[in-house]
C-alpha atoms as a PDB file:
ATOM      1  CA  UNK A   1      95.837 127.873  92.727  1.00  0.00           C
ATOM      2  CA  UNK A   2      93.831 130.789  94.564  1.00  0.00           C
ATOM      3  CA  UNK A   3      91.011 130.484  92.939  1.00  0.00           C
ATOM      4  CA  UNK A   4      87.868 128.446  94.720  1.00  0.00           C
ATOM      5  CA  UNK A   5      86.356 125.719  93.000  1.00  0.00           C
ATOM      6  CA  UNK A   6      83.629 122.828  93.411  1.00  0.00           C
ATOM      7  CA  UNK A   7      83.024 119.043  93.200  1.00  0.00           C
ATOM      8  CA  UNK A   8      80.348 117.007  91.283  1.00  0.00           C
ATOM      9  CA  UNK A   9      78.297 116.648  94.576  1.00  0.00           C
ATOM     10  CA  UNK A  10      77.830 120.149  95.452  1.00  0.00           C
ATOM     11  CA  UNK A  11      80.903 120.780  97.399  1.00  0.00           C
ATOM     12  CA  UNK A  12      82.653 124.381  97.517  1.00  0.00           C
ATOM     13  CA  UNK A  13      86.477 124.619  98.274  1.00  0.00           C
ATOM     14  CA  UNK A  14      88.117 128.341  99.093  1.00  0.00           C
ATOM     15  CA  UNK A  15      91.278 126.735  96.823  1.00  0.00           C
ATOM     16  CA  UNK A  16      93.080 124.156  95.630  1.00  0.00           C
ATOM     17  CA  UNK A  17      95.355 123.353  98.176  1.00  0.00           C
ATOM     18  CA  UNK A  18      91.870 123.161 100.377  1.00  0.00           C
ATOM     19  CA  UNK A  19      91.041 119.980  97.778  1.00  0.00           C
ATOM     20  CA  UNK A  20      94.000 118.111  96.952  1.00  0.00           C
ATOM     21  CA  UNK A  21      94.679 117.954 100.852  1.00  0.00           C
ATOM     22  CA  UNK A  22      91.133 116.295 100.931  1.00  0.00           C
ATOM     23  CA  UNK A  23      91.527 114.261  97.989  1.00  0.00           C
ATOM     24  CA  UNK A  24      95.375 112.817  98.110  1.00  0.00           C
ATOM     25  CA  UNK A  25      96.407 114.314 101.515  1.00  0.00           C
ATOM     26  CA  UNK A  26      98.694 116.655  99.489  1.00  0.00           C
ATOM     27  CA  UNK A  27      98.993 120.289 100.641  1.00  0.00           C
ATOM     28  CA  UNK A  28     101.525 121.074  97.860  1.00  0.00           C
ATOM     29  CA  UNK A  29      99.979 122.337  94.746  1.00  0.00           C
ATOM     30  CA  UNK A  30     101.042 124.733  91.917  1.00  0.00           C
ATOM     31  CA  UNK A  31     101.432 127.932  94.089  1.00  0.00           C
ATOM     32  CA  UNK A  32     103.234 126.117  96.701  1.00  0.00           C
ATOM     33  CA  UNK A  33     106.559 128.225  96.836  1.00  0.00           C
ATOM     34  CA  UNK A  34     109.737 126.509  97.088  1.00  0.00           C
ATOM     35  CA  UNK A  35     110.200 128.084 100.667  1.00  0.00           C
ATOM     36  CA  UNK A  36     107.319 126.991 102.090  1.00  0.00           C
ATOM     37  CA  UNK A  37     108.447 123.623 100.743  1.00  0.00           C
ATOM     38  CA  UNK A  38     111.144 123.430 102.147  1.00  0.00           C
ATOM     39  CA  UNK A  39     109.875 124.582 105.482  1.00  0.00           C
ATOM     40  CA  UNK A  40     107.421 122.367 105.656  1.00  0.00           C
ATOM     41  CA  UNK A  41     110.276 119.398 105.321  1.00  0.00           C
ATOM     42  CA  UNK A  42     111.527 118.915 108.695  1.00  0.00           C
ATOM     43  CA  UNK A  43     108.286 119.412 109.868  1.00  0.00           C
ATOM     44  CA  UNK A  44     106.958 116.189 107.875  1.00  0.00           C
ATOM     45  CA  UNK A  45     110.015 114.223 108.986  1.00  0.00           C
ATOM     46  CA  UNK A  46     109.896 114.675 112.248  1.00  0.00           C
ATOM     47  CA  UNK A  47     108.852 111.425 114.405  1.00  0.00           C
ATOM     48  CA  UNK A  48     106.497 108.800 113.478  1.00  0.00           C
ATOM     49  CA  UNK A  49     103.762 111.962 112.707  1.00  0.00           C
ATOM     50  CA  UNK A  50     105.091 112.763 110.206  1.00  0.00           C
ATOM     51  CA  UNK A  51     105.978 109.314 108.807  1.00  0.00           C
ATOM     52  CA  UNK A  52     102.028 108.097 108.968  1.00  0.00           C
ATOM     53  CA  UNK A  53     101.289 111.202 107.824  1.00  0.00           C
ATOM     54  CA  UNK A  54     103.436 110.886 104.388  1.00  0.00           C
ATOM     55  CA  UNK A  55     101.975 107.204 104.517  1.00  0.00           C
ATOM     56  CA  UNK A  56      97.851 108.149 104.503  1.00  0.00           C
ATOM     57  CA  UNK A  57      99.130 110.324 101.625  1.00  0.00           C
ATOM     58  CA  UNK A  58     100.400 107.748  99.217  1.00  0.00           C
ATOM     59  CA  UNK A  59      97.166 105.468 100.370  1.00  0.00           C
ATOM     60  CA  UNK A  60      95.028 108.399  99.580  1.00  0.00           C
ATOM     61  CA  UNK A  61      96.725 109.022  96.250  1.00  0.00           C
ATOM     62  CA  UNK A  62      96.855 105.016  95.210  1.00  0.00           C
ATOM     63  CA  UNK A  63      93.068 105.318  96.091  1.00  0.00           C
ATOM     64  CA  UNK A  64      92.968 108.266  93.488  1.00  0.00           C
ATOM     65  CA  UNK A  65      94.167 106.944  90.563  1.00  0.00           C
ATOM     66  CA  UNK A  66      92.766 103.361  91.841  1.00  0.00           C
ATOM     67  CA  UNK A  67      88.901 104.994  91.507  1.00  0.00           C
ATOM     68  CA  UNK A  68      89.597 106.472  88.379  1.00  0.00           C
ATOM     69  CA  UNK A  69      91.050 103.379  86.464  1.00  0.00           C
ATOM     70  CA  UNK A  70      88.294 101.543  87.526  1.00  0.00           C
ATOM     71  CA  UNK A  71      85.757 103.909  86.266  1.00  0.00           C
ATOM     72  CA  UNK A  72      86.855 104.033  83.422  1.00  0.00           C
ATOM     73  CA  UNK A  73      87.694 100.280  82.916  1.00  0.00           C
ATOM     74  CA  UNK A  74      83.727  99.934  83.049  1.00  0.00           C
ATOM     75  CA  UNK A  75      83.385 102.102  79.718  1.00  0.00           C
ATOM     76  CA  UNK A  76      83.229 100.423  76.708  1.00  0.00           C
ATOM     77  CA  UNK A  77      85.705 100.915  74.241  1.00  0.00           C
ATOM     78  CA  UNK A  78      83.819 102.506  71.528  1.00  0.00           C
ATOM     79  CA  UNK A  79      84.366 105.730  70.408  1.00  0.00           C
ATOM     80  CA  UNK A  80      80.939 106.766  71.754  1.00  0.00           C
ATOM     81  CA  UNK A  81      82.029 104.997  75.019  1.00  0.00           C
ATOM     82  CA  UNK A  82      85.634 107.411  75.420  1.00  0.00           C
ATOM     83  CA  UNK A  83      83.661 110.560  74.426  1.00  0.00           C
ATOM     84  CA  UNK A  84      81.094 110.037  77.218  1.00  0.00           C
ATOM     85  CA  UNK A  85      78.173 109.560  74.927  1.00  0.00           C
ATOM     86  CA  UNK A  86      79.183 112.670  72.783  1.00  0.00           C
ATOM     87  CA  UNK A  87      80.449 110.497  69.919  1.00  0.00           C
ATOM     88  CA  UNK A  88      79.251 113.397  67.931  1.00  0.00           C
ATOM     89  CA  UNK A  89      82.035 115.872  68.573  1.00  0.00           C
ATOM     90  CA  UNK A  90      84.482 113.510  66.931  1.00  0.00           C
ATOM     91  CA  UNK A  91      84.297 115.256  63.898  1.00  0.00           C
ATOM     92  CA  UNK A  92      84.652 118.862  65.159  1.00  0.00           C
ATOM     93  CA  UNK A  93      87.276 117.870  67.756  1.00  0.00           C
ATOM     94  CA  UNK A  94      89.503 116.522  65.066  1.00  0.00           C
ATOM     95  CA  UNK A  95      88.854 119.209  62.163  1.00  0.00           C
ATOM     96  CA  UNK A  96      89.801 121.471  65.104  1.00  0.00           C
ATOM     97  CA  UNK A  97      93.126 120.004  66.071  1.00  0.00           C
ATOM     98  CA  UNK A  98      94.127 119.624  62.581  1.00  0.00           C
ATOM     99  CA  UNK A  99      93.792 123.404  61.725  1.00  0.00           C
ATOM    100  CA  UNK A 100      95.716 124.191  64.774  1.00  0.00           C
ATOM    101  CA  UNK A 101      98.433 121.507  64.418  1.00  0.00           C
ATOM    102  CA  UNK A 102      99.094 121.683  60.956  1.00  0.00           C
ATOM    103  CA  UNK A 103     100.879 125.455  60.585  1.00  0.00           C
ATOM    104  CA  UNK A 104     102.496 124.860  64.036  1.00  0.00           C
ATOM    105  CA  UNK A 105     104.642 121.644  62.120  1.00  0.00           C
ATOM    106  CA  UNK A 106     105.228 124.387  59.077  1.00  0.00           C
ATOM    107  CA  UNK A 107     106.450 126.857  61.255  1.00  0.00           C
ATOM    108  CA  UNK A 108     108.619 124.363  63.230  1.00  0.00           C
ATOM    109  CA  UNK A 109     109.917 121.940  61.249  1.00  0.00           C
ATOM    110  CA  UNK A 110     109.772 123.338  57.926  1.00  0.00           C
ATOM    111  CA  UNK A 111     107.848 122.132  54.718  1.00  0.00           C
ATOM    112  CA  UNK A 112     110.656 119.412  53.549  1.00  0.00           C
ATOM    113  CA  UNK A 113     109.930 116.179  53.777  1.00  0.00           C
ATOM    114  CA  UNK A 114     110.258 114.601  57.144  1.00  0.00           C
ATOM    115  CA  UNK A 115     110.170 111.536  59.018  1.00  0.00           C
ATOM    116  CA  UNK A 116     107.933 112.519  61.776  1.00  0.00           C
ATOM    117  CA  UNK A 117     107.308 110.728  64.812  1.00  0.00           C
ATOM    118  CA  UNK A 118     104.270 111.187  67.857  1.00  0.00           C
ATOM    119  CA  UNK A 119     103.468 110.207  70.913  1.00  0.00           C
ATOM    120  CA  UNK A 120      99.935 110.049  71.696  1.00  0.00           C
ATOM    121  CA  UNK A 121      99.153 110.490  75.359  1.00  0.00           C
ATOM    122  CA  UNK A 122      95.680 108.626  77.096  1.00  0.00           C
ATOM    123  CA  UNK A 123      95.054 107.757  73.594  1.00  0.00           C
ATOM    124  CA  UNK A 124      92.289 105.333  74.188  1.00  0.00           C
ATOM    125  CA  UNK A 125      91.110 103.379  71.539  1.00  0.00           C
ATOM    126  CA  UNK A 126      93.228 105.112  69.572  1.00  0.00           C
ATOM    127  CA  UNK A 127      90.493 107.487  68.162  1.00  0.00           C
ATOM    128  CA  UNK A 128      92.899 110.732  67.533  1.00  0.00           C
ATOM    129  CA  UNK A 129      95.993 108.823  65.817  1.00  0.00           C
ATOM    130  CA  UNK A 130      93.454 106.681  63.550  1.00  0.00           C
ATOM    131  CA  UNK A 131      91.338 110.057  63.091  1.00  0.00           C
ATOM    132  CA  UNK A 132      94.221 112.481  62.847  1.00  0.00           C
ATOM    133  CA  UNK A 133      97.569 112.150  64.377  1.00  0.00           C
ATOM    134  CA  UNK A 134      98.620 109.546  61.211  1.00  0.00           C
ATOM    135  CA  UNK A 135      97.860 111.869  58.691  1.00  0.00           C
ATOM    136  CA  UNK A 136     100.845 114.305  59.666  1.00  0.00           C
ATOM    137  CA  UNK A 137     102.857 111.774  61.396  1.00  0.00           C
ATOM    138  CA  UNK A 138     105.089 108.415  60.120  1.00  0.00           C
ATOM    139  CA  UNK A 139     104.981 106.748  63.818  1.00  0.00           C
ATOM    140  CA  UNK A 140     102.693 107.597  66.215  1.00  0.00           C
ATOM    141  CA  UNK A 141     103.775 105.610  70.048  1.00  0.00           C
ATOM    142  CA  UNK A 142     100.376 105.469  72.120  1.00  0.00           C
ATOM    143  CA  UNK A 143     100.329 104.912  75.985  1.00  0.00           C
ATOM    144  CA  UNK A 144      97.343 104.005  77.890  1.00  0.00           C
ATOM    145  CA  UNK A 145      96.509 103.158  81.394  1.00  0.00           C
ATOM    146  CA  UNK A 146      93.228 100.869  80.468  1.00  0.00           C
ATOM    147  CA  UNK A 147      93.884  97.663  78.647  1.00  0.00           C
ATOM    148  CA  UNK A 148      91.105  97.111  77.008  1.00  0.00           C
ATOM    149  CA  UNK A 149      90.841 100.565  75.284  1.00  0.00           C
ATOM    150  CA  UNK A 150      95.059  99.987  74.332  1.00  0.00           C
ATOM    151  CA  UNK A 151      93.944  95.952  73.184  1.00  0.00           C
ATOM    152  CA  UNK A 152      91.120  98.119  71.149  1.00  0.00           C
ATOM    153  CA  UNK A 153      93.411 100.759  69.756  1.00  0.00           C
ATOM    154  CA  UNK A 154      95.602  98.338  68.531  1.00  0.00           C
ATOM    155  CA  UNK A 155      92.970  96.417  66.945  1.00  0.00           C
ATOM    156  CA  UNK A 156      91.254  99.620  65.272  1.00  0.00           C
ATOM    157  CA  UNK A 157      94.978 100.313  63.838  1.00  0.00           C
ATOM    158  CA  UNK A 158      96.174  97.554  62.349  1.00  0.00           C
ATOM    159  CA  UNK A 159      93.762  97.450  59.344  1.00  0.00           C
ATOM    160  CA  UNK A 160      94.588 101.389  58.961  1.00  0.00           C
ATOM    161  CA  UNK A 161      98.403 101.395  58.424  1.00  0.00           C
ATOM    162  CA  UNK A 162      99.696 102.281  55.647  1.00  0.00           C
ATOM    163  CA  UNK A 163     102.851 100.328  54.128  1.00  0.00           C
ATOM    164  CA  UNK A 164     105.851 101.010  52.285  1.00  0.00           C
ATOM    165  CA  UNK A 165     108.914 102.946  53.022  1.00  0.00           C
ATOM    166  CA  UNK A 166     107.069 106.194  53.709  1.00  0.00           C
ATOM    167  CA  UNK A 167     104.689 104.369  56.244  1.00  0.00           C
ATOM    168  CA  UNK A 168     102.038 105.913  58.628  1.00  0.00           C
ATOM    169  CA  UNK A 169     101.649 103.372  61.169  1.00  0.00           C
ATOM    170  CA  UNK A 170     100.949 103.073  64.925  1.00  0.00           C
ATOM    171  CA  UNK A 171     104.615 101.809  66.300  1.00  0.00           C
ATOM    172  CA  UNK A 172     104.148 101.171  69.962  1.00  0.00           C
ATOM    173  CA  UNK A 173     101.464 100.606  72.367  1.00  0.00           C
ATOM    174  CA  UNK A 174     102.784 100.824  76.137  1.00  0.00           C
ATOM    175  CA  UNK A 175     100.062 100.312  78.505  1.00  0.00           C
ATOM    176  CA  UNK A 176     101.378 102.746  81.992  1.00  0.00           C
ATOM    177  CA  UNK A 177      99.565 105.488  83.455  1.00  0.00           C
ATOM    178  CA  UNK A 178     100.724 108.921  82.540  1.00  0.00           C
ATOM    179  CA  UNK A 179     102.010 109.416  86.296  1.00  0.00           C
ATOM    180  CA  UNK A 180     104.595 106.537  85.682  1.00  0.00           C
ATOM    181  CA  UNK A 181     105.246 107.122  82.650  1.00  0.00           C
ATOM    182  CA  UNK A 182     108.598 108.462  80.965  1.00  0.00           C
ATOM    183  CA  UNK A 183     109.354 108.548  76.930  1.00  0.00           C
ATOM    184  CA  UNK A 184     112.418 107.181  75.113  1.00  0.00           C
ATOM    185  CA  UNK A 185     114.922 110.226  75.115  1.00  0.00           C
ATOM    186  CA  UNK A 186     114.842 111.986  71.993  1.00  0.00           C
ATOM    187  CA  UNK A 187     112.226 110.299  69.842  1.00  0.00           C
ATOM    188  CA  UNK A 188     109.301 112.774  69.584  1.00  0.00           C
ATOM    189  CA  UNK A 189     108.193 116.113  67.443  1.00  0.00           C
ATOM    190  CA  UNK A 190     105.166 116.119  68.844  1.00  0.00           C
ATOM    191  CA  UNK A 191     104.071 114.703  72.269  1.00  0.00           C
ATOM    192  CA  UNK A 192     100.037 115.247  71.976  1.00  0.00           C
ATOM    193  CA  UNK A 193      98.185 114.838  75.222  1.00  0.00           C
ATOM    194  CA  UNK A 194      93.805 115.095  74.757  1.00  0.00           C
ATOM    195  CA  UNK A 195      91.440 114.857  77.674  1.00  0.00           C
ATOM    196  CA  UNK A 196      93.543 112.752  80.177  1.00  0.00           C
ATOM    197  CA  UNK A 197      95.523 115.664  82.280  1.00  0.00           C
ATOM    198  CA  UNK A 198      92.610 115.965  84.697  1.00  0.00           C
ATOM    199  CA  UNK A 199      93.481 112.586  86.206  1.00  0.00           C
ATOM    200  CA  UNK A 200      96.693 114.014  87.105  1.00  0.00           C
ATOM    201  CA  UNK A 201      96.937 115.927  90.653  1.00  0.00           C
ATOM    202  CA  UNK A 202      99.088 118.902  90.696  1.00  0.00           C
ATOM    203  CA  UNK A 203     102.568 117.305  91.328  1.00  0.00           C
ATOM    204  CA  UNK A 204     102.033 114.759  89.084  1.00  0.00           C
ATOM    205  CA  UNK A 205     100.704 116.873  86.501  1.00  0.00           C
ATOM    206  CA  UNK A 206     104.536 118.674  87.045  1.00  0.00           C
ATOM    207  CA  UNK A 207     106.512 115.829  87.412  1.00  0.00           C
ATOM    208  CA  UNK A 208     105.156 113.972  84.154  1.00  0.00           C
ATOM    209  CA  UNK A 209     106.018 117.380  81.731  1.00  0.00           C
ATOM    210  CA  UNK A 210     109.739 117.215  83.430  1.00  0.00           C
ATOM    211  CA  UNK A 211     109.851 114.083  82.695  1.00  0.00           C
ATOM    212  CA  UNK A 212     108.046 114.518  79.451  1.00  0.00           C
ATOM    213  CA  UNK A 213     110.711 116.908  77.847  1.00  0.00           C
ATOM    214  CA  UNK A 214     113.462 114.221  77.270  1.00  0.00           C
ATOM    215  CA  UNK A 215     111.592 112.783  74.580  1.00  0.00           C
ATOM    216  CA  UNK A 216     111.493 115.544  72.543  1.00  0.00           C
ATOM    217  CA  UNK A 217     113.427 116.091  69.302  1.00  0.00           C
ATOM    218  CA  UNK A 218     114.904 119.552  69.154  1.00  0.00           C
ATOM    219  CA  UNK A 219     112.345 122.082  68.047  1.00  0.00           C
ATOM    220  CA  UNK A 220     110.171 119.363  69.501  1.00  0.00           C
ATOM    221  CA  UNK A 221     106.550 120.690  71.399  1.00  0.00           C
ATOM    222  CA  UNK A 222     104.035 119.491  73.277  1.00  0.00           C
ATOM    223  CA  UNK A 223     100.119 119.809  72.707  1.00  0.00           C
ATOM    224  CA  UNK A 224      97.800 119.722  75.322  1.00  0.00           C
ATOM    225  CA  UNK A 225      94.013 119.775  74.767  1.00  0.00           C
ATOM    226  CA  UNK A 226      92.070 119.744  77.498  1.00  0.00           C
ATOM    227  CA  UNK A 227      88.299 121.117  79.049  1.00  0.00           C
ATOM    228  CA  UNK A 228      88.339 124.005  80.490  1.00  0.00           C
ATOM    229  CA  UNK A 229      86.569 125.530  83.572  1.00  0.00           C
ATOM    230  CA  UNK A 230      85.056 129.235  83.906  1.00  0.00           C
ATOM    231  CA  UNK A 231      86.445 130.012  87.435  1.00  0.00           C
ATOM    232  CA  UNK A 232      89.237 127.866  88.925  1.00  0.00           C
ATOM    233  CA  UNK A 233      88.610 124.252  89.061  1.00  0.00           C
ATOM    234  CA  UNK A 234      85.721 121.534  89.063  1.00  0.00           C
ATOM    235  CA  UNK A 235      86.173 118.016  90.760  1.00  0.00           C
ATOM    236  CA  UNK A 236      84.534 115.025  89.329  1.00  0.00           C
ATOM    237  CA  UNK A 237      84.365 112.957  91.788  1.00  0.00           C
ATOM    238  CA  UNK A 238      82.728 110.126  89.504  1.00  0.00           C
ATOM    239  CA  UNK A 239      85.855 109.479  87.562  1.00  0.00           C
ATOM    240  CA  UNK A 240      88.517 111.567  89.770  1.00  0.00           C
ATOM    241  CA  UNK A 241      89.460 113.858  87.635  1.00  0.00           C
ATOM    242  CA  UNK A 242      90.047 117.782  88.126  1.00  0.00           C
ATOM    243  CA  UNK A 243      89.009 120.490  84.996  1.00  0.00           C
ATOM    244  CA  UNK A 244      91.217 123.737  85.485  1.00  0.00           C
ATOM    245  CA  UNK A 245      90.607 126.594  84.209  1.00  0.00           C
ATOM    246  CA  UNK A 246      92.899 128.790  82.159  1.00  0.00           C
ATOM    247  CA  UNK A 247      94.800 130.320  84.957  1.00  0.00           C
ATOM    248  CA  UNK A 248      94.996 127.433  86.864  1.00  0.00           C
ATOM    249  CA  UNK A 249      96.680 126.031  83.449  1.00  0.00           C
ATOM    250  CA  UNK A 250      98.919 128.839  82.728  1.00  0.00           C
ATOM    251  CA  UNK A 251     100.312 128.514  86.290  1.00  0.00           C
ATOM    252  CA  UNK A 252     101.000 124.749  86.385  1.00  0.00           C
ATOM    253  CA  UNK A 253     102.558 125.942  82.909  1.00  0.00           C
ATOM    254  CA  UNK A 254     105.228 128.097  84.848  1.00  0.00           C
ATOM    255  CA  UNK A 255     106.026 125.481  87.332  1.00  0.00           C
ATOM    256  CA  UNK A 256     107.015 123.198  84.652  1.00  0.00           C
ATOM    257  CA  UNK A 257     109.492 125.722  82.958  1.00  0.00           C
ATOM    258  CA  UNK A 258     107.154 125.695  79.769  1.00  0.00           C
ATOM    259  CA  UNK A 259     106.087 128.527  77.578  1.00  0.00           C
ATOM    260  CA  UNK A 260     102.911 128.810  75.337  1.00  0.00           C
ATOM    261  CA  UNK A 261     103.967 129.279  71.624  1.00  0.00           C
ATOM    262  CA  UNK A 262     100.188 129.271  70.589  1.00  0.00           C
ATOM    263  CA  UNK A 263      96.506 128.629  71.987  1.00  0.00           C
ATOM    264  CA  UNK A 264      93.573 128.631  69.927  1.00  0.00           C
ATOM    265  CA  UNK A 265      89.445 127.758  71.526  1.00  0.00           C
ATOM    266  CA  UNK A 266      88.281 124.311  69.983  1.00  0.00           C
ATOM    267  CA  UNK A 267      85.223 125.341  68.026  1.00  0.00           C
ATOM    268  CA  UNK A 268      81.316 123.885  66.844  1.00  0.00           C
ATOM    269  CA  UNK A 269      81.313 121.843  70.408  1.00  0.00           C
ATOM    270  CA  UNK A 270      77.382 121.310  72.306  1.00  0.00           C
ATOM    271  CA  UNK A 271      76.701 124.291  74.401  1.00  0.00           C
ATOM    272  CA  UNK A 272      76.242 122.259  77.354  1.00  0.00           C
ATOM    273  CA  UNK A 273      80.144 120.626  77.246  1.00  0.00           C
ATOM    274  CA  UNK A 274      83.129 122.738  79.011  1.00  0.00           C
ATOM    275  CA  UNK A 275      84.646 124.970  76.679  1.00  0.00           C
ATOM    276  CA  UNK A 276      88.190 123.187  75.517  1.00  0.00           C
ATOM    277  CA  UNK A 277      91.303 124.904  74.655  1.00  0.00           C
ATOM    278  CA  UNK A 278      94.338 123.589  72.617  1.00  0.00           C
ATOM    279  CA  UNK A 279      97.677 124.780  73.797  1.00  0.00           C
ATOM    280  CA  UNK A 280     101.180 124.270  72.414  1.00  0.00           C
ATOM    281  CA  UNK A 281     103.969 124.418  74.778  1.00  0.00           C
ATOM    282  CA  UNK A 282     107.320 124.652  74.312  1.00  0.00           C
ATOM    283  CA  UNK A 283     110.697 124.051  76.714  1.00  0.00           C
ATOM    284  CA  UNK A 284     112.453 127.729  75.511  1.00  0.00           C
ATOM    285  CA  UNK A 285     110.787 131.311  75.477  1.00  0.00           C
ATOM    286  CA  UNK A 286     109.461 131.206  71.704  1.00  0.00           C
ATOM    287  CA  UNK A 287     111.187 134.109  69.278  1.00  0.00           C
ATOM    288  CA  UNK A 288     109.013 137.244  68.654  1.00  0.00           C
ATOM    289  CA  UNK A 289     107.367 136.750  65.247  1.00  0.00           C
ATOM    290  CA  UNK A 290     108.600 140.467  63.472  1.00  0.00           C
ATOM    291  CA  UNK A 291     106.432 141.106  60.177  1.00  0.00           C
ATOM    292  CA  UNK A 292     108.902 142.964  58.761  1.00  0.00           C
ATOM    293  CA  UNK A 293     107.158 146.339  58.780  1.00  0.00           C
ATOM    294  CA  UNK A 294     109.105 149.061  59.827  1.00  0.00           C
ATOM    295  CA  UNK A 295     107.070 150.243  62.980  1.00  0.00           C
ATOM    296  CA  UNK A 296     106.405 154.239  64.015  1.00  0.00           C
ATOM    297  CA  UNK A 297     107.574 155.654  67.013  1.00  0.00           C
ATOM    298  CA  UNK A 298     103.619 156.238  69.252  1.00  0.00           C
ATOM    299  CA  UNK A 299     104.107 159.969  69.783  1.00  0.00           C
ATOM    300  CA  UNK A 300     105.719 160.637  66.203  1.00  0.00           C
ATOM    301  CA  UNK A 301     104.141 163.229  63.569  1.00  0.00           C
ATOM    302  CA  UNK A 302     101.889 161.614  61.086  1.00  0.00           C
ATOM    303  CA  UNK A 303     103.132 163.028  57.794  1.00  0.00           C
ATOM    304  CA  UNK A 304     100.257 165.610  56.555  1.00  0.00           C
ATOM    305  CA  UNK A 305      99.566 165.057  52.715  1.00  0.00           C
ATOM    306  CA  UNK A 306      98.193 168.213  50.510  1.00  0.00           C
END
């Protein structure tokens, strides 16, 4: 990404290839053409320099995600505690994502009865599948890097599932980071992923969506709800995580061969929060909605009526 951007401690970076080489000793990021790539490869190999090179790298990136799951392993696993004191936009956030979600599974998947399955990614204490996800879904999976927000979620779900043979109930609880993580082949409608992205660097933020794909159903689509900067990108270098802005998005979009089949703003949030966005992305260039109307030529005669 071109764009410049700055850290929580006053920092300014021209770009992001400028940061993630600071952060993870990566120099590949979303605009990093294939050529360059593959340029840069015998370069990198070449003699021990390059091999202690690659090796600071993986430290630096370990000592990434290291920071992050120990920030966030000293939250408390409340809802006020995942929100980051704003327990108050629970309400908004999830009348929000049910107003965009619910026509998308219409459109999609019909309106006959279906056994509908979710996964629910950095789900926490499982705030958004108690809160929303099992209303529109029979089996919602939830994976989760911190174990005592996954021991919570399960906790908080157990007394809310619903039994029978038309069931709403939290299935599986799988406690990996996103960044390791890859889904049964097949199983999902809807993979949702809300306010966990940012701890993702670029290439891991590419490689998880590849991976990601497999566990869709056909006509299967992902959501991804996520803050959103003004101008590029913002490091925070409290909890290491990275808020993109739309273009920055929509070009990470690109490099994982995914196309936006709708995007809506997240409304009624405090004035003093990012803005958040809700995007759903699918794996094949979505049809062109035609209304029917018969449409008239630009530089055509109106018809003049007496």
């Amino acid at each position: 990404m071109d764009s410049r951007g700055f850290d929580s401690a006053g920092r300014v970076f021209s770009n992001a290839t400028e940061m993630w080489a600071e952060e993870i000793g990566s120099t590949v990021t979303a605009t990093t053409s294939a050529a360059a790539e593959a340029e840069a490869a015998p370069t990198a190999a070449a003699g021990n320099g390059g091999a202690e090179e690659e090796a600071s790298g993986e430290g630096k990136r370990k000592e990434w995600y290291s920071k992050a799951i120990a920030y966030w392993q000293g939250v408390e696993a409340s809802t006020e505690g995942v929100l980051g004191g704003y327990g108050c936009v629970n309400d908004a956030d999830v009348k929000g994502s049910d107003a965009f979600l619910r026509p998308l599974l219409a459109e999609r998947f019909g309106t006959a009865k279906r056994h509908l399955v979710a996964l629910d990614c950095g789900s926490g204490i499982g705030r958004v599948t108690k809160n929303f996800l099992l209303r529109h879904f029979n089996e919602v999976d939830l994976v989760e890097p911190v174990s005592h927000f996954l021991e919570a979620a399960r906790e908080n779900l157990t007394v809310c599932m619903d039994q029978g043979e038309d069931s709403h109930k939290a299935a599986n609880f799988y406690c990996v980071p996103l960044q390791d993580f890859t889904p049964e082949e097949g199983r999902y409608d809807v993979i949702w992923i809300q306010w966990c992205i940012g701890q993702l660097p670029d290439d891991d933020f590419i490689s998880f969506f590849n991976r990601a794909k497999v566990g869709l159903k056909p006509d299967g689509f992902f959501v991804l709800k996520e803050n959103i900067a003004r101008n590029g990108f913002v490091l925070d270098k409290v909890d290491n995580s990275v808020t993109r802005s739309d273009p920055y998005f929509r070009e990470l979009f690109k490099k994982c061969g995914l196309y936006i089949l709708s995007v809506k703003d997240q409304k009624e949030l405090p004035e003093e929060l990012f803005a958040v966005k809700m995007y759903a992305l699918v794996t094949s260039q979505p049809k062109i909605q035609n209304s029917g109307k018969r449409r008239r030529p630009k530089n055509s005669p109106r018809m003049i009526r007496s």
